[in-house]
PDB file of N, CA and C in Angstrom:
ATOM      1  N   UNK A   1     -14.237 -13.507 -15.977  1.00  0.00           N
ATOM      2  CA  UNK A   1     -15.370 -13.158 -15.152  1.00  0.00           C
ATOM      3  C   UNK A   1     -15.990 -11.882 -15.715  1.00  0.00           C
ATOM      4  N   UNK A   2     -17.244 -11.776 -15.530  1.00  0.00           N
ATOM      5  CA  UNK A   2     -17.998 -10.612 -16.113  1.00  0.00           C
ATOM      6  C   UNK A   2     -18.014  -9.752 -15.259  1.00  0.00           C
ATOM      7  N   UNK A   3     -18.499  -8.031 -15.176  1.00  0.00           N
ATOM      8  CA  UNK A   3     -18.892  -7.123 -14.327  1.00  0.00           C
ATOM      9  C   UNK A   3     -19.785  -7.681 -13.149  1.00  0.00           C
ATOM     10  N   UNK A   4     -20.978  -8.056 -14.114  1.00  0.00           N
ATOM     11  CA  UNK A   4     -21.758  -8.075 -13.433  1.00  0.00           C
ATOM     12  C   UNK A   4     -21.577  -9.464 -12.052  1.00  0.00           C
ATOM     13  N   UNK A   5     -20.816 -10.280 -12.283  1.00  0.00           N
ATOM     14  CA  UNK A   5     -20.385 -11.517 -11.570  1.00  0.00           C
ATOM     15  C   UNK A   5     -19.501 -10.903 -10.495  1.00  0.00           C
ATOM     16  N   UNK A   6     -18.599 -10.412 -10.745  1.00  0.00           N
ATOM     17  CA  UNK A   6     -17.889  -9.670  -9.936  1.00  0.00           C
ATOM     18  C   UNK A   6     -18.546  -8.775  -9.087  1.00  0.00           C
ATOM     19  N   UNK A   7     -19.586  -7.727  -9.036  1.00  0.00           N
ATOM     20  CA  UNK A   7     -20.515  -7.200  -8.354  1.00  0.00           C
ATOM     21  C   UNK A   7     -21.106  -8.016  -7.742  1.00  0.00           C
ATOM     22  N   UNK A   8     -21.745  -9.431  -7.652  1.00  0.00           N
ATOM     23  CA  UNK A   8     -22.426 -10.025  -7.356  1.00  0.00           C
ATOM     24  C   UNK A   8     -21.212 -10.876  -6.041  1.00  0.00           C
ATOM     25  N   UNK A   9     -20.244 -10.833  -5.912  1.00  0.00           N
ATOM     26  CA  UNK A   9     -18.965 -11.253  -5.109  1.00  0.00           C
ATOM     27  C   UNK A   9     -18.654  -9.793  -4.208  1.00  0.00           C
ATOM     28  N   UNK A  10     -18.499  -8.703  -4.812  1.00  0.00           N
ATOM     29  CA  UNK A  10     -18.173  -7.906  -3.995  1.00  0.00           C
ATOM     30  C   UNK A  10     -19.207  -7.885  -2.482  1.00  0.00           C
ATOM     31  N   UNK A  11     -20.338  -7.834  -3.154  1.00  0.00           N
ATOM     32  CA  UNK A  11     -21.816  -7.652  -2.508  1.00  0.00           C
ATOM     33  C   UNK A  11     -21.769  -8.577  -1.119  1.00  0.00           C
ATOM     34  N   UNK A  12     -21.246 -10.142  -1.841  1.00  0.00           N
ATOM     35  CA  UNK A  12     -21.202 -11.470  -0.930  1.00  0.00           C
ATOM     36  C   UNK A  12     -20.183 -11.187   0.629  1.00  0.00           C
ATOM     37  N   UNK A  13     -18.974  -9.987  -0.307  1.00  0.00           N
ATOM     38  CA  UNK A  13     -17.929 -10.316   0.626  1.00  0.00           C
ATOM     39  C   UNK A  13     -18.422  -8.898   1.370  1.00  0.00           C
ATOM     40  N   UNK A  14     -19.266  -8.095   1.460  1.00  0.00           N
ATOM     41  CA  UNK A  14     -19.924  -6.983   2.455  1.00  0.00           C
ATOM     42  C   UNK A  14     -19.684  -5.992   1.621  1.00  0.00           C
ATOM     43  N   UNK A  15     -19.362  -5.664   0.573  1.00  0.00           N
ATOM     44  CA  UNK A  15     -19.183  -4.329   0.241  1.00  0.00           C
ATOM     45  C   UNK A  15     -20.858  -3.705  -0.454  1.00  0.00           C
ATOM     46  N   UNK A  16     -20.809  -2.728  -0.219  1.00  0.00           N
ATOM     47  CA  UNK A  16     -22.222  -1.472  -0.301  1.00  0.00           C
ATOM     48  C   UNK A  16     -21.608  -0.669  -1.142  1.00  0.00           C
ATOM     49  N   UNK A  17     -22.891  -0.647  -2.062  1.00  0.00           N
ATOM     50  CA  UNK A  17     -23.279   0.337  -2.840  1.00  0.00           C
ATOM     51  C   UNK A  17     -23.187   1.749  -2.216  1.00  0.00           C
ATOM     52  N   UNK A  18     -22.679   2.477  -2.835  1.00  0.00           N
ATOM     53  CA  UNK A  18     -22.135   4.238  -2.111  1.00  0.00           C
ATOM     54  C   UNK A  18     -22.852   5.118  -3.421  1.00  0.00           C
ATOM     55  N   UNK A  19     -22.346   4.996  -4.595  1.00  0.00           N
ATOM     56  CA  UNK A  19     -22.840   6.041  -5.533  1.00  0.00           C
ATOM     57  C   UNK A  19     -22.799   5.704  -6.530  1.00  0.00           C
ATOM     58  N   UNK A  20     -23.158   6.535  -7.711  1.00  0.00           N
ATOM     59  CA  UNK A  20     -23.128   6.043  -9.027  1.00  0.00           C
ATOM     60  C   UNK A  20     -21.860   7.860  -9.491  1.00  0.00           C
ATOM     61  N   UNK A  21     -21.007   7.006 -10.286  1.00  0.00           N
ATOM     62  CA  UNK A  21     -19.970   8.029 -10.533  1.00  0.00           C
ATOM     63  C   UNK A  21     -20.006   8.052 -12.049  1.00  0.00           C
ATOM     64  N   UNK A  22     -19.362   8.537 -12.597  1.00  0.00           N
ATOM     65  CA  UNK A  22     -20.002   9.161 -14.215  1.00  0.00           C
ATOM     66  C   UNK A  22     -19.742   8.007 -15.031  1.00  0.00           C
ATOM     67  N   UNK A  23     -18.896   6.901 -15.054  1.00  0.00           N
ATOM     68  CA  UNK A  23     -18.760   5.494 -15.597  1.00  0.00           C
ATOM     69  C   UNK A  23     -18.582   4.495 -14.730  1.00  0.00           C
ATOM     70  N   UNK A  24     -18.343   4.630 -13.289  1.00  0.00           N
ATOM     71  CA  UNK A  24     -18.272   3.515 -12.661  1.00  0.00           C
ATOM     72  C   UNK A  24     -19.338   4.071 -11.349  1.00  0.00           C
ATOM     73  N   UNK A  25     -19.569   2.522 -10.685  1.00  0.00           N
ATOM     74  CA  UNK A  25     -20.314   2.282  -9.520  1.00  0.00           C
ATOM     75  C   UNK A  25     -19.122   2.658  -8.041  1.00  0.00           C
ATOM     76  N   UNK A  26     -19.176   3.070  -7.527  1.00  0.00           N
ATOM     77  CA  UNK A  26     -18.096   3.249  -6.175  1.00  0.00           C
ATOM     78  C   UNK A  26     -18.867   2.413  -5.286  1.00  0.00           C
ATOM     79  N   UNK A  27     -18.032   1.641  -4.684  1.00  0.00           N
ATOM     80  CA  UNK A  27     -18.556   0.786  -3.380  1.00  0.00           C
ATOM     81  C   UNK A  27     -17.440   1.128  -2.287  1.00  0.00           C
ATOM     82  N   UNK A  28     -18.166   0.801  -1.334  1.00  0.00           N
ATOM     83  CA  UNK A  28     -17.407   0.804   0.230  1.00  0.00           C
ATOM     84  C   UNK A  28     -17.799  -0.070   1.114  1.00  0.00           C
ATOM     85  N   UNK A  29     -16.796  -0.228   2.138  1.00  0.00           N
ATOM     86  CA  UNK A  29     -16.846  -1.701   2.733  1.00  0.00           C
ATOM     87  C   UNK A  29     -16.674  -0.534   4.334  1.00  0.00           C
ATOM     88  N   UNK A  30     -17.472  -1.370   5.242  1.00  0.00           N
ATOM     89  CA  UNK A  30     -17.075  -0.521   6.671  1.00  0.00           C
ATOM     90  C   UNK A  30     -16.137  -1.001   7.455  1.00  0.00           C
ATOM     91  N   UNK A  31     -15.567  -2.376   7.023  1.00  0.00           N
ATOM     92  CA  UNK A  31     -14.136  -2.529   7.841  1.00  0.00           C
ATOM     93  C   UNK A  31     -12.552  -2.092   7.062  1.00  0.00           C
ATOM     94  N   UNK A  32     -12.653  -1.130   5.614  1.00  0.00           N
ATOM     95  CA  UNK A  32     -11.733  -1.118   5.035  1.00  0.00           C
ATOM     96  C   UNK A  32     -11.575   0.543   4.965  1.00  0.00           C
ATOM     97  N   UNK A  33     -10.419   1.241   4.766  1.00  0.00           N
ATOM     98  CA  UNK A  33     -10.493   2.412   4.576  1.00  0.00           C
ATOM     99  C   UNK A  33      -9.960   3.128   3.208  1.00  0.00           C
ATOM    100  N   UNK A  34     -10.664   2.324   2.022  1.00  0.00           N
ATOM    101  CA  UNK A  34     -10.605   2.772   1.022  1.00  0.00           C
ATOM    102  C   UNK A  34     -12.160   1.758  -0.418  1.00  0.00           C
ATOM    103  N   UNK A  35     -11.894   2.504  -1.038  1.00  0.00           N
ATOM    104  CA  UNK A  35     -13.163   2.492  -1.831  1.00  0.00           C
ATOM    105  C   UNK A  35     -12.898   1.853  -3.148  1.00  0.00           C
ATOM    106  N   UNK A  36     -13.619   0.907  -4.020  1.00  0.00           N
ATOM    107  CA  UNK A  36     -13.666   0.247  -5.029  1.00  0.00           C
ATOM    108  C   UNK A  36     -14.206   0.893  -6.170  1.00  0.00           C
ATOM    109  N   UNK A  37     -14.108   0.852  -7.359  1.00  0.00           N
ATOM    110  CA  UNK A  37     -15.004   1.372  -8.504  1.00  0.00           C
ATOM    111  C   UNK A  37     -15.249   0.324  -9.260  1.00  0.00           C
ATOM    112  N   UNK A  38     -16.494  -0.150  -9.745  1.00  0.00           N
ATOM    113  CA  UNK A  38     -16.615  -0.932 -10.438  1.00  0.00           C
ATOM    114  C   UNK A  38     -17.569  -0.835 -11.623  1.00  0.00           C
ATOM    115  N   UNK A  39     -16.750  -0.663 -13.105  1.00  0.00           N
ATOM    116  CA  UNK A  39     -17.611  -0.345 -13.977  1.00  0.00           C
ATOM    117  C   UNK A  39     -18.880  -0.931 -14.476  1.00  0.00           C
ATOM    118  N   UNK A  40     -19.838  -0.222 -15.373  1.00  0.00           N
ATOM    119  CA  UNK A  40     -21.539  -0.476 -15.423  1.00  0.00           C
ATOM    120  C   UNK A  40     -21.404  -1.235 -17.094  1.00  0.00           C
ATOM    121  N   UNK A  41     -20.451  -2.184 -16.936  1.00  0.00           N
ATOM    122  CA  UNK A  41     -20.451  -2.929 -18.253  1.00  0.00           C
ATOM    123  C   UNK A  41     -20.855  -4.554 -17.845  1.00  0.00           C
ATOM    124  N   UNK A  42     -22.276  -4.723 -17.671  1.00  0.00           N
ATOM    125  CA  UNK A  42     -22.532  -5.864 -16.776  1.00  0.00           C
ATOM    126  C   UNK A  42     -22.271  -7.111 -17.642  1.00  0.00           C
ATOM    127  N   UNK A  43     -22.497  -7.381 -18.688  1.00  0.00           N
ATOM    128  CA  UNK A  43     -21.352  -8.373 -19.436  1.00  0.00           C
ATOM    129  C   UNK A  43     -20.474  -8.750 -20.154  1.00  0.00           C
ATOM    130  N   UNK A  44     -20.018  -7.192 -20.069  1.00  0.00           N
ATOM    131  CA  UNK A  44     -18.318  -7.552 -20.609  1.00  0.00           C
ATOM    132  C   UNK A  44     -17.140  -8.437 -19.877  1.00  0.00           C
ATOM    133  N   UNK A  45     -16.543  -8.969 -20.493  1.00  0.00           N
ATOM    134  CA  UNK A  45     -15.204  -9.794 -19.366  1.00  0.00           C
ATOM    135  C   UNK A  45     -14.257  -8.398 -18.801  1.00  0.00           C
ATOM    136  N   UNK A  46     -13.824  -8.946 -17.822  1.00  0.00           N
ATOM    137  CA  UNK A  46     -13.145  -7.710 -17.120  1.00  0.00           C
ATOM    138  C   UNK A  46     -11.832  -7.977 -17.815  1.00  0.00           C
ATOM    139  N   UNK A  47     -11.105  -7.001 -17.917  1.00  0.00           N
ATOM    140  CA  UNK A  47      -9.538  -7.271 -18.144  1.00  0.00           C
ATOM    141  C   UNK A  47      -8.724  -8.014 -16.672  1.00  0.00           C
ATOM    142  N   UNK A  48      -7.750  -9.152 -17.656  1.00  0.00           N
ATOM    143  CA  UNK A  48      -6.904  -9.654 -16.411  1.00  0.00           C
ATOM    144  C   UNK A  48      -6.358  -9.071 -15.602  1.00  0.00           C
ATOM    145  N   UNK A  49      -5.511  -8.291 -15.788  1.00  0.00           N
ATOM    146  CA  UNK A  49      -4.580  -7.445 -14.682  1.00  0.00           C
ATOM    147  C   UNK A  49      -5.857  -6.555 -13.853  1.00  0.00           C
ATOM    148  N   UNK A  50      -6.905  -5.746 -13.968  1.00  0.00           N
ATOM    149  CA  UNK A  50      -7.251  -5.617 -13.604  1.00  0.00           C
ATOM    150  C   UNK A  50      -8.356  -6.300 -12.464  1.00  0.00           C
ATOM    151  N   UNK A  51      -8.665  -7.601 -13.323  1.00  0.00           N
ATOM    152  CA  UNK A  51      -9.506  -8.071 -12.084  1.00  0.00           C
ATOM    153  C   UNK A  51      -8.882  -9.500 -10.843  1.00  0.00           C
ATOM    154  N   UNK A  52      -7.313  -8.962 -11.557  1.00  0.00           N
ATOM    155  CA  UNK A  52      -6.381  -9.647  -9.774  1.00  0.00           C
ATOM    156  C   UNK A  52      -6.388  -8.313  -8.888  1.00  0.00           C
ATOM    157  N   UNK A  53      -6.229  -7.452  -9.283  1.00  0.00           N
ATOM    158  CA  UNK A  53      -6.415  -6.118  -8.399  1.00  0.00           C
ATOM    159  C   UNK A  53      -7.519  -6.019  -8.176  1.00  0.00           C
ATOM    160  N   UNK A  54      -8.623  -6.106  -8.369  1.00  0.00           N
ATOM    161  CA  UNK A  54      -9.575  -6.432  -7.816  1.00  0.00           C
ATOM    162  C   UNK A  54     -10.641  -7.295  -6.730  1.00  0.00           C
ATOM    163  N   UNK A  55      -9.728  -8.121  -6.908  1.00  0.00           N
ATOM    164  CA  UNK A  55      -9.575  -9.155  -6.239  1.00  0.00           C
ATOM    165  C   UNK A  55      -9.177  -9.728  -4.982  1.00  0.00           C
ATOM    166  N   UNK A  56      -7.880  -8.946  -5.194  1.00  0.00           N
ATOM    167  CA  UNK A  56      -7.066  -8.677  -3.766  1.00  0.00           C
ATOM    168  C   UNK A  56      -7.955  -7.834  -2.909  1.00  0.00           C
ATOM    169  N   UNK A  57      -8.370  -6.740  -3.746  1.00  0.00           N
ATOM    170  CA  UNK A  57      -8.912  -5.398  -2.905  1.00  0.00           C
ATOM    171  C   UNK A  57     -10.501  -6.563  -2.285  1.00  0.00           C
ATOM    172  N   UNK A  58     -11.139  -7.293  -2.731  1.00  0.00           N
ATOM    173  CA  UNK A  58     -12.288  -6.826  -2.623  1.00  0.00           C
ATOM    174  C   UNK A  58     -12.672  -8.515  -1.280  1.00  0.00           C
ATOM    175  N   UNK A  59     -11.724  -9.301  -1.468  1.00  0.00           N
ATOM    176  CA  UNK A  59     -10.947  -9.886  -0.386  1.00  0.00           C
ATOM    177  C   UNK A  59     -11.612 -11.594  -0.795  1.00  0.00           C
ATOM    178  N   UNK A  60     -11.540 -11.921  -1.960  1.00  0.00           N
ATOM    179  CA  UNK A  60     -12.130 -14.067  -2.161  1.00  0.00           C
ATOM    180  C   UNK A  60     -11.294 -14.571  -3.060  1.00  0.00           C
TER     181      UNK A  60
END
């Protein structure tokens, strides 16, 4: 899966745009009490291990 695909899922499952951080995007969700980063490499493939942790966190 690419960045940018993955952003496009976070978005689906409610998470908001919060800030732009010096290499990654930070998002936040208002029923969760912690925060996502998701880097500005919109079509690179994500690394595996990282995007099951991602995954879990971001809840599909």
């Amino acid at each position: 899966m690419k960045w940018s695909e993955l952003r496009t899922k976070a978005e689906e499952n409610g998470w908001m745009f919060e800030r732009h951080g010096k290499k990654h995007d930070i998002y936040y969700h208002p029923d969760k009490d912690f925060k996502i980063q998701l880097e500005r490499h919109g079509s690179q493939e994500i690394r595996r291990g990282l995007y099951h942790d991602l995954k879990k966190k971001i809840g599909f």
